[in-house]
N, C-alpha and C. Protein backbone atom coordinates (compact mmCIF):
# COMPACT_ATOMS: atom_id res chain seq x y z
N UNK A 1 5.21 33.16 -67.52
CA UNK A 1 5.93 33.15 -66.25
C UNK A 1 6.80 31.90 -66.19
N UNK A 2 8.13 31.61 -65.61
CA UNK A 2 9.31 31.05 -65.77
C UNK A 2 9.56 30.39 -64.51
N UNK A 3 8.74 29.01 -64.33
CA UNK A 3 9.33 28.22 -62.88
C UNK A 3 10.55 28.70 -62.57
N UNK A 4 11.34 28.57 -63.33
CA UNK A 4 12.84 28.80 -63.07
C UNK A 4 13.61 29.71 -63.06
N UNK A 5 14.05 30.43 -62.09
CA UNK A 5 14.64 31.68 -62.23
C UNK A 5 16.09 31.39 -61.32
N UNK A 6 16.70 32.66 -61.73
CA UNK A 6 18.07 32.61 -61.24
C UNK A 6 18.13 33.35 -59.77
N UNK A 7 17.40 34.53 -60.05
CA UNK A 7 17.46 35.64 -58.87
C UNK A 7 15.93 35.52 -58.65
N UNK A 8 15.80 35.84 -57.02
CA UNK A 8 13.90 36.26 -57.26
C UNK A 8 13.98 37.56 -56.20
N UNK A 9 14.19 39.07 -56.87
CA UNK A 9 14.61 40.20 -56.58
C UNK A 9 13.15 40.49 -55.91
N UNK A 10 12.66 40.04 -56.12
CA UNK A 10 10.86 40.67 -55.25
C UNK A 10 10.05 39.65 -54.42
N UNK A 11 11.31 38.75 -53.69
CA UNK A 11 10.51 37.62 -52.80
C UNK A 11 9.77 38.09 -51.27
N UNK A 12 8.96 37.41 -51.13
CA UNK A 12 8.51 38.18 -49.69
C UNK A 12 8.92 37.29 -48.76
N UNK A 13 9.59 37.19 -47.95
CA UNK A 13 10.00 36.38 -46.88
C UNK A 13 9.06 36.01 -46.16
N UNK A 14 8.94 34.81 -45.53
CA UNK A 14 7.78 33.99 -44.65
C UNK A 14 8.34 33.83 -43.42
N UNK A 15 7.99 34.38 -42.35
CA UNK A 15 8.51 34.13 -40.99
C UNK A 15 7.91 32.68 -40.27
N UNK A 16 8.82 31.90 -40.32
CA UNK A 16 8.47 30.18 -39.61
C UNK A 16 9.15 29.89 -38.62
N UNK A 17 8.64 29.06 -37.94
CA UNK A 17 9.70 28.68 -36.76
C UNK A 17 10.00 27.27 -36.78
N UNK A 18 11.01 27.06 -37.14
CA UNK A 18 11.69 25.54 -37.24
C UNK A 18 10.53 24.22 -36.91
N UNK A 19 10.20 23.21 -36.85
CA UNK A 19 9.54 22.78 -36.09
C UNK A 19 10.24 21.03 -36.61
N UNK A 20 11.06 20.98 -37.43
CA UNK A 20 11.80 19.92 -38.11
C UNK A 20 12.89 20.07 -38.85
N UNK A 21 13.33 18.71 -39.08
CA UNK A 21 14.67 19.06 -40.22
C UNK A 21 13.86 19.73 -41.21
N UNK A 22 12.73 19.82 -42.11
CA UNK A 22 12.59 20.60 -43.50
C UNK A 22 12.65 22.06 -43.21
N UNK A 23 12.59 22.42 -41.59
CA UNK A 23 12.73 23.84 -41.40
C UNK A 23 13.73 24.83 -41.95
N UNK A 24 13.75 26.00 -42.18
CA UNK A 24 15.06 27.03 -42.52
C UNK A 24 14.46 28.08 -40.87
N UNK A 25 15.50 28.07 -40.65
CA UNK A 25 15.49 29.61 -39.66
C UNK A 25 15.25 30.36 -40.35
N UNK A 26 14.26 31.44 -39.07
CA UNK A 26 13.50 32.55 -39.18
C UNK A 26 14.49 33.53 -39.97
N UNK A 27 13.84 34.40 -41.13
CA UNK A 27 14.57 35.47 -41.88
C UNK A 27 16.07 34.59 -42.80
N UNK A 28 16.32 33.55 -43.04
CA UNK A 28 16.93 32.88 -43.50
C UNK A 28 16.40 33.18 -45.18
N UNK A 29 15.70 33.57 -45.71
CA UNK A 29 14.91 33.56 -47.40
C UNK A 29 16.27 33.44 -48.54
N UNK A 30 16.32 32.75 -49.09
CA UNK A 30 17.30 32.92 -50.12
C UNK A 30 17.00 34.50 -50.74
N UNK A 31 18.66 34.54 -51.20
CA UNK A 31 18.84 35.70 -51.60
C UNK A 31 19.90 35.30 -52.23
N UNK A 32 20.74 36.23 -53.38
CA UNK A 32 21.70 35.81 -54.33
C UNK A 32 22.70 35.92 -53.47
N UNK A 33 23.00 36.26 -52.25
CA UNK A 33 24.69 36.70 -51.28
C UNK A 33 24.30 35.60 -50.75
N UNK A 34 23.26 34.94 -50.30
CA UNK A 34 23.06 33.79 -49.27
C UNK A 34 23.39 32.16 -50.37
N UNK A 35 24.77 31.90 -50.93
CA UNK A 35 24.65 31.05 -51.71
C UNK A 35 25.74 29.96 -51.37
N UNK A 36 25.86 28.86 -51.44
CA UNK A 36 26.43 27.63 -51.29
C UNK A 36 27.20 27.97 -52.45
N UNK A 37 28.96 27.77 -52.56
CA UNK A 37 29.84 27.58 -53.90
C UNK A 37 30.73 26.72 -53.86
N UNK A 38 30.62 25.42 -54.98
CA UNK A 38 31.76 25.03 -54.97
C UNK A 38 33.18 24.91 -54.57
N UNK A 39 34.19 24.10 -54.71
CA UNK A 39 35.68 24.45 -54.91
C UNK A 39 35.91 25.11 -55.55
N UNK A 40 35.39 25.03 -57.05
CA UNK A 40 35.87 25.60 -57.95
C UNK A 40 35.22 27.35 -57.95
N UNK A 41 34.13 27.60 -56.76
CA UNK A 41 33.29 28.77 -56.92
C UNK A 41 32.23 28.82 -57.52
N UNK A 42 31.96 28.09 -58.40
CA UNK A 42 30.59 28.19 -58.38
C UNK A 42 29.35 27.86 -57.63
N UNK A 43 28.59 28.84 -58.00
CA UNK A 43 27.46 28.97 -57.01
C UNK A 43 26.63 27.60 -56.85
N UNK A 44 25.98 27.39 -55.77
CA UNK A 44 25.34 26.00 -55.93
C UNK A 44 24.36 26.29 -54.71
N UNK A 45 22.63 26.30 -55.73
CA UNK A 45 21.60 26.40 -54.80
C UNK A 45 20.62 25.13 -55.74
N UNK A 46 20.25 24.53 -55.28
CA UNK A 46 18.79 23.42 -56.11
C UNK A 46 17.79 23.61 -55.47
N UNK A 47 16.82 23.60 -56.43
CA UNK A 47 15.47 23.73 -56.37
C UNK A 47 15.08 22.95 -57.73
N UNK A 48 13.93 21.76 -56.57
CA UNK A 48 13.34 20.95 -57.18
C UNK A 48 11.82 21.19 -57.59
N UNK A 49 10.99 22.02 -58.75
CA UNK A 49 10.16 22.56 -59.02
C UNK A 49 9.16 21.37 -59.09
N UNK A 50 7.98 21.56 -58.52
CA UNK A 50 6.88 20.67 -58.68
C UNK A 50 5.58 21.74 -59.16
N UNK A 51 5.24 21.19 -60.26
CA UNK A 51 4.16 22.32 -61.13
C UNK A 51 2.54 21.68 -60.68
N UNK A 52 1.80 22.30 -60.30
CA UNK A 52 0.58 22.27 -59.77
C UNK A 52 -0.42 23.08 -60.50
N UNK A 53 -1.62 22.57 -61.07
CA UNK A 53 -2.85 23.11 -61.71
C UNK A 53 -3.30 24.24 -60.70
N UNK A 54 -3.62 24.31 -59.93
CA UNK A 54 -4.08 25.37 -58.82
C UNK A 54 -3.54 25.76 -57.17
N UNK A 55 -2.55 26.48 -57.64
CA UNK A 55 -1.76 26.79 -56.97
C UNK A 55 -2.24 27.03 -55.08
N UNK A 56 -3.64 28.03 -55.20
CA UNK A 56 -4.27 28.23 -53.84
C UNK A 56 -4.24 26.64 -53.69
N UNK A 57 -5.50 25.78 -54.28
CA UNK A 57 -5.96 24.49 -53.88
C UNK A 57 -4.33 23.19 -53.29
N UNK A 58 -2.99 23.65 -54.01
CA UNK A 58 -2.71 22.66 -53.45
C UNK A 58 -1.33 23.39 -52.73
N UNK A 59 -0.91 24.62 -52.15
CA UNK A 59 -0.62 25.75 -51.25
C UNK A 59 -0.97 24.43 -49.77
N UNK A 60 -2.15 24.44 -49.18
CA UNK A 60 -2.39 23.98 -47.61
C UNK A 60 -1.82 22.25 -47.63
N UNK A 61 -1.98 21.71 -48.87
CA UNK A 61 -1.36 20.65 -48.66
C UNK A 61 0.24 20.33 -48.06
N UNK A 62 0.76 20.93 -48.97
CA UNK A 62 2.31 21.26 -49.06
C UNK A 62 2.61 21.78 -47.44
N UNK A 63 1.82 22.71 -46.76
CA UNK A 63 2.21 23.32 -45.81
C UNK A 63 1.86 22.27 -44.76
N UNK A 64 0.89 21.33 -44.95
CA UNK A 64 0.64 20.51 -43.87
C UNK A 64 1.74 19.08 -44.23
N UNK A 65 2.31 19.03 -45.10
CA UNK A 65 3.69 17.71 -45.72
C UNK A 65 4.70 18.13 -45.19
N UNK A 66 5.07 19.80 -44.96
CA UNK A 66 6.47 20.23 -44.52
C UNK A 66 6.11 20.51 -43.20
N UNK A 67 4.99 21.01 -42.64
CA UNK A 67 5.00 20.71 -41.40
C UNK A 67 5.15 22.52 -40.88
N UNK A 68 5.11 23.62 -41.68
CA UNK A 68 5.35 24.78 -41.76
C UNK A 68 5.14 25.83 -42.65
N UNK A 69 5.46 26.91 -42.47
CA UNK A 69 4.51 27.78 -43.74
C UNK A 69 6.15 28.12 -44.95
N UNK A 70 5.97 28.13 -45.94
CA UNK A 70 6.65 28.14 -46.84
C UNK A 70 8.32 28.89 -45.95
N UNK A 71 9.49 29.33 -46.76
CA UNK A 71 10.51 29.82 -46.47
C UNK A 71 10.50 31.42 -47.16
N UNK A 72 9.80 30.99 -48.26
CA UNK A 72 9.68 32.44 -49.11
C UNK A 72 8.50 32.11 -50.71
N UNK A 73 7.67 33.05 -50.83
CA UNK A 73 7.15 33.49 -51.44
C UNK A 73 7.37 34.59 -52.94
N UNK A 74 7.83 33.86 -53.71
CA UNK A 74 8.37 34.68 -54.93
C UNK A 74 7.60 35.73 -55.96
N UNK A 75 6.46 34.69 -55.77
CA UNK A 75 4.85 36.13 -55.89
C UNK A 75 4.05 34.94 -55.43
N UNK A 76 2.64 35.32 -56.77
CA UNK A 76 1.56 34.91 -55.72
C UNK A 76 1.20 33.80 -57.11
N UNK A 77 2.02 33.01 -57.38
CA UNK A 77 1.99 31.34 -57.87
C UNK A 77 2.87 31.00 -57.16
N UNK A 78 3.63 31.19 -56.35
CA UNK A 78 5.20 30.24 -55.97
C UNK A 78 5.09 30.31 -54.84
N UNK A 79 5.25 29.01 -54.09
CA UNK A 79 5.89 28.55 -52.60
C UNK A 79 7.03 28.08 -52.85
N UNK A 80 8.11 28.30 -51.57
CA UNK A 80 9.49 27.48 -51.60
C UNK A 80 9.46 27.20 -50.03
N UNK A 81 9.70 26.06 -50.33
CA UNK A 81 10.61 25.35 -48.80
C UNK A 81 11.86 25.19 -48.76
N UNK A 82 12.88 25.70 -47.79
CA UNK A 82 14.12 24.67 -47.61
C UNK A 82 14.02 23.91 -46.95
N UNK A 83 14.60 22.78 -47.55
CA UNK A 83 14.56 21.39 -46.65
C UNK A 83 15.76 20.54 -46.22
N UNK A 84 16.80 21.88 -46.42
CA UNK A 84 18.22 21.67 -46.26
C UNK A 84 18.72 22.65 -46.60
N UNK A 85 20.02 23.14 -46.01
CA UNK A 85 20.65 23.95 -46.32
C UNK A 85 20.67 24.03 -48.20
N UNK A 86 20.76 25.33 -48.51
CA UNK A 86 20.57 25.47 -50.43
C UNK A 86 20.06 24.51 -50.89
N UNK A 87 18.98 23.79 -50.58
CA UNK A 87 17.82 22.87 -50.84
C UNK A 87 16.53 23.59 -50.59
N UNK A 88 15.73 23.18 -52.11
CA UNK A 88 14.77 23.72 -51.63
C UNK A 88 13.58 23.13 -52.82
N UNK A 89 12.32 22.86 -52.28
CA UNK A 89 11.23 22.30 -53.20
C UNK A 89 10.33 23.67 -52.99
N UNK A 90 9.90 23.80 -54.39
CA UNK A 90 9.30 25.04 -54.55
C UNK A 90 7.66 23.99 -55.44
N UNK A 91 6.59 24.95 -55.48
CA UNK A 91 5.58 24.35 -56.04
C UNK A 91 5.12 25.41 -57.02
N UNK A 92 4.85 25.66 -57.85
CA UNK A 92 4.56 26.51 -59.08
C UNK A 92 2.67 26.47 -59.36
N UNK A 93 2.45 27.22 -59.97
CA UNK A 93 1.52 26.99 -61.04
C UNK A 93 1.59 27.00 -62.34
N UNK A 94 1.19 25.53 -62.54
CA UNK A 94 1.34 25.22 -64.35
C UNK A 94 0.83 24.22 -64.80
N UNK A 95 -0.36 24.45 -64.85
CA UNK A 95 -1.15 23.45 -65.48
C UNK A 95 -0.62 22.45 -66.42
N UNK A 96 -0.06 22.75 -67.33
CA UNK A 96 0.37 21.90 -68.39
C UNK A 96 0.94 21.09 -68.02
N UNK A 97 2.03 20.89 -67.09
CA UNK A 97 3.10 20.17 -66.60
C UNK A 97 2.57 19.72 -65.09
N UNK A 98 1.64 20.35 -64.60
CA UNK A 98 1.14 19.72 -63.41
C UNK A 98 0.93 18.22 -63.49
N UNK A 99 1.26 17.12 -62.11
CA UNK A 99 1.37 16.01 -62.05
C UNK A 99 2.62 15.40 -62.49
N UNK A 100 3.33 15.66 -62.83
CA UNK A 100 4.43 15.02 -63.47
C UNK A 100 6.22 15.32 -62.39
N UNK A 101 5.85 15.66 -61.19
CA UNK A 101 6.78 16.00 -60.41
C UNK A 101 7.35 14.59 -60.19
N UNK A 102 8.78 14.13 -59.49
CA UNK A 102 9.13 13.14 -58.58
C UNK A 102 10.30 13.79 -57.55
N UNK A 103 9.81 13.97 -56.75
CA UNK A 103 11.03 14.36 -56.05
C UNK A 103 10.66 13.65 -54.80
N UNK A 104 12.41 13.47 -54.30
CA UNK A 104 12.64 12.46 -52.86
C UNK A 104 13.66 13.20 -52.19
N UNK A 105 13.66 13.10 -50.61
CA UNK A 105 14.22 14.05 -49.80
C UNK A 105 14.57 12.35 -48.89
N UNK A 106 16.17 12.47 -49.09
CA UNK A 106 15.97 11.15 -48.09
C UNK A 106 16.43 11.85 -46.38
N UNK A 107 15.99 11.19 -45.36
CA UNK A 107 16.14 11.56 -44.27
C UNK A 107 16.62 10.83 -43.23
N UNK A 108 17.12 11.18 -42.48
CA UNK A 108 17.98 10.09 -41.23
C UNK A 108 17.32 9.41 -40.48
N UNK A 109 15.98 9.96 -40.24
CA UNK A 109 14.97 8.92 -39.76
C UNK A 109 13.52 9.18 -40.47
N UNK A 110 13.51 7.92 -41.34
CA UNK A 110 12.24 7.85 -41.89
C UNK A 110 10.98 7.58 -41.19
N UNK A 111 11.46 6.91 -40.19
CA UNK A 111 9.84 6.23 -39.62
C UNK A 111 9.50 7.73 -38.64
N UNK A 112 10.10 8.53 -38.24
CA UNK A 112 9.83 9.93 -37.49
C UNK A 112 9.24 10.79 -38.35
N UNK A 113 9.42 10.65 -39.14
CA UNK A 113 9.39 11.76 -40.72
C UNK A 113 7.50 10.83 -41.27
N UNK A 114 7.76 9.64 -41.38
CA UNK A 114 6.49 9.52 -41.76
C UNK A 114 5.11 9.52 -40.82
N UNK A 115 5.73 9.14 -39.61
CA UNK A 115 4.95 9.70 -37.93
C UNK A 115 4.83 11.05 -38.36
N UNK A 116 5.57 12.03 -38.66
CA UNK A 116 4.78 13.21 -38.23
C UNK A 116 3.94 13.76 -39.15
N UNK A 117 4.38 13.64 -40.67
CA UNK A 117 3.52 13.64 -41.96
C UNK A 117 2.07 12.97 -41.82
N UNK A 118 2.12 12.25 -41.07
CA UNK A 118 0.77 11.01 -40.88
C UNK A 118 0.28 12.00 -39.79
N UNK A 119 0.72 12.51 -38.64
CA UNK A 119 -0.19 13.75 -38.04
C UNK A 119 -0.32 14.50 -37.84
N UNK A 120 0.03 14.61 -39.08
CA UNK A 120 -0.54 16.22 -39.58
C UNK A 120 -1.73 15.68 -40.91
N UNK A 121 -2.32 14.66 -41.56
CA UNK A 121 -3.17 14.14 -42.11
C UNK A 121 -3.01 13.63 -43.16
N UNK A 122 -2.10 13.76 -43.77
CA UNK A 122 -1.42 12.73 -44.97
C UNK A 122 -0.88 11.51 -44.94
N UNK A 123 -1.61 10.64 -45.56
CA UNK A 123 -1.12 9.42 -45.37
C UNK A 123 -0.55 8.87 -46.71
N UNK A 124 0.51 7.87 -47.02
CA UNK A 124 1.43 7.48 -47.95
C UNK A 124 0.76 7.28 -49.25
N UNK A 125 0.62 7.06 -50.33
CA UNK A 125 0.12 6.11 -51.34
C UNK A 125 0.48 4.89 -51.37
N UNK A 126 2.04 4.82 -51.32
CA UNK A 126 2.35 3.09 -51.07
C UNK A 126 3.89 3.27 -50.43
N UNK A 127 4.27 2.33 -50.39
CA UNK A 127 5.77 2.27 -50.02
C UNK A 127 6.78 1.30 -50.31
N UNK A 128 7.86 1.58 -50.74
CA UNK A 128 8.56 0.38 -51.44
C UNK A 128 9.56 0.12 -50.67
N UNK A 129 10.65 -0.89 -50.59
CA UNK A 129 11.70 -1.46 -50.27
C UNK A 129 12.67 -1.95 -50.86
N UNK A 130 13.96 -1.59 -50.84
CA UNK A 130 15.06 -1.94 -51.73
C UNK A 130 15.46 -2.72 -51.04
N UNK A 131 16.52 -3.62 -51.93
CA UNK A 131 17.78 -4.79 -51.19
C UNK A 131 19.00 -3.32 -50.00
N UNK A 132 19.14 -3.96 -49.20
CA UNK A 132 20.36 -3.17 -48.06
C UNK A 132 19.20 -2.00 -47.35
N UNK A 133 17.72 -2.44 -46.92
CA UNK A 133 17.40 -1.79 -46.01
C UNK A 133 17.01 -0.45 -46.47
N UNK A 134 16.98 0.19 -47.42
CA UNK A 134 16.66 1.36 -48.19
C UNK A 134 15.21 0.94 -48.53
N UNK A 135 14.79 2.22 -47.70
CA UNK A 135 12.94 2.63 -48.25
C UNK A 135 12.54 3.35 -48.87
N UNK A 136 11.50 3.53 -49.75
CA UNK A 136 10.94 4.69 -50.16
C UNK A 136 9.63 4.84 -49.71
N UNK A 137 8.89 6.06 -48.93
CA UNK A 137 7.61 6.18 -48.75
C UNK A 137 7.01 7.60 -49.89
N UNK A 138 6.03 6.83 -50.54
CA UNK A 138 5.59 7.82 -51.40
C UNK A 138 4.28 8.62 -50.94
N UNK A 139 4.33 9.64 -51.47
CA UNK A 139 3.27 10.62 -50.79
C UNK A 139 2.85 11.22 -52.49
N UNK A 140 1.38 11.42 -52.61
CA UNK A 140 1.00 12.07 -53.57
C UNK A 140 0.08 12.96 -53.52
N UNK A 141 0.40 14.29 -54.39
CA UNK A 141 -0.45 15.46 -53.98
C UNK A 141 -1.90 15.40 -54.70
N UNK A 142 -2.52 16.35 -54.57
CA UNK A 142 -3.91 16.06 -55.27
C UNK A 142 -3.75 16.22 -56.77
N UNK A 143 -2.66 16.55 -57.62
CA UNK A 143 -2.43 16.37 -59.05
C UNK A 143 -1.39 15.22 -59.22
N UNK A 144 -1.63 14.39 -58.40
CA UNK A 144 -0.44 13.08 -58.71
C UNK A 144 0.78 13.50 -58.78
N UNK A 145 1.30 14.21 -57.79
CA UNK A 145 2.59 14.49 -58.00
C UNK A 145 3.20 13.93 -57.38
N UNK A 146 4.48 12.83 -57.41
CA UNK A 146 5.34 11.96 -56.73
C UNK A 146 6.42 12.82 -55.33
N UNK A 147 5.79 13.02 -53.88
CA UNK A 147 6.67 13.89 -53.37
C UNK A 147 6.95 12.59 -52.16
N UNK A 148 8.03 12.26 -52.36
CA UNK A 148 8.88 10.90 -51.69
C UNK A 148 9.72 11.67 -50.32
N UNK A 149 9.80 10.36 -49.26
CA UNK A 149 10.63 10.50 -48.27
C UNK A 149 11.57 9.01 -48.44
N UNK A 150 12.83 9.41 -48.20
CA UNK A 150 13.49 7.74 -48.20
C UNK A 150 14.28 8.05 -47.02
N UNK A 151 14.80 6.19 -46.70
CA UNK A 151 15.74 6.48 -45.38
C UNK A 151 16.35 5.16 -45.88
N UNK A 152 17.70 5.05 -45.00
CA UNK A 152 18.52 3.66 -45.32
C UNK A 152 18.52 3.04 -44.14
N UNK A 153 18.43 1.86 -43.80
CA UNK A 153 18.76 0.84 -42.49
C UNK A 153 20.46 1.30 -42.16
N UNK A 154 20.22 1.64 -41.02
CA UNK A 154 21.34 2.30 -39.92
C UNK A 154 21.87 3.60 -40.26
């Protein structure tokens, strides 16, 4: 089975109701007509795959980090979130490659974003600070997977 696909012709759509920016509106599910294109036309959708040993076991985590129940369901190893328009973090099952994710979603307000992640029961691993006010708060799943929030001063 292929984290990566182009089309996912047999997705089941997840009915959610916004509840944050990582939200997509209700019946929104990617589909190949629903696509972001270039100037030049080409198509442009990302998805940032994070591979997980046991897909059920780390499924409730993810849903309690985004704050909502997936966007779409591609079968029954795959969650996807959008977390922006043609953005989207999907979680797989794949042992082999499980733990080795890094992905960062920066956001306009970090300290809101890590308030609400914090209650809903996740709390950071650590958090770093760059020169010009740029943060990173790191969050790690139960296979060490690097799933980051950043924000910039002003």
């Amino acid at each position: 089975m292929s984290a990566s696909r182009a089309v996912y012709p047999s997705c089941t759509a997840v009915a959610a109701v916004p509840t944050d920016e990582f939200s997509t509106p209700p019946g929104s599910a990617w589909t190949p007509t629903h696509r972001l294109h270039t100037e030049d036309g080409m198509a442009l959708d990302l998805f940032v795959g994070v591979p997980v040993a046991d897909y059920a076991a780390a499924f409730p985590w993810y849903e309690r980090f985004f704050g909502r129940e997936p966007s779409f369901l591609p079968n029954d190893v795959e969650a996807v979130w959008e977390v922006a328009e043609h953005r989207y973090v999907y979680i797989v099952e794949d042992r082999e490659r499980a733990g080795n994710a890094l992905a960062l979603t920066f956001v306009d307000d970090l300290d809101s974003r890590v308030a609400e992640v914090a209650g809903r029961g996740i709390e950071p691993a650590r958090q770093e600070t760059y020169e010009g006010g740029v943060t990173k708060v790191i969050y790690r799943d139960a296979d060490g997977n690097e799933i980051s929030l950043g924000g910039g001063a002003g």
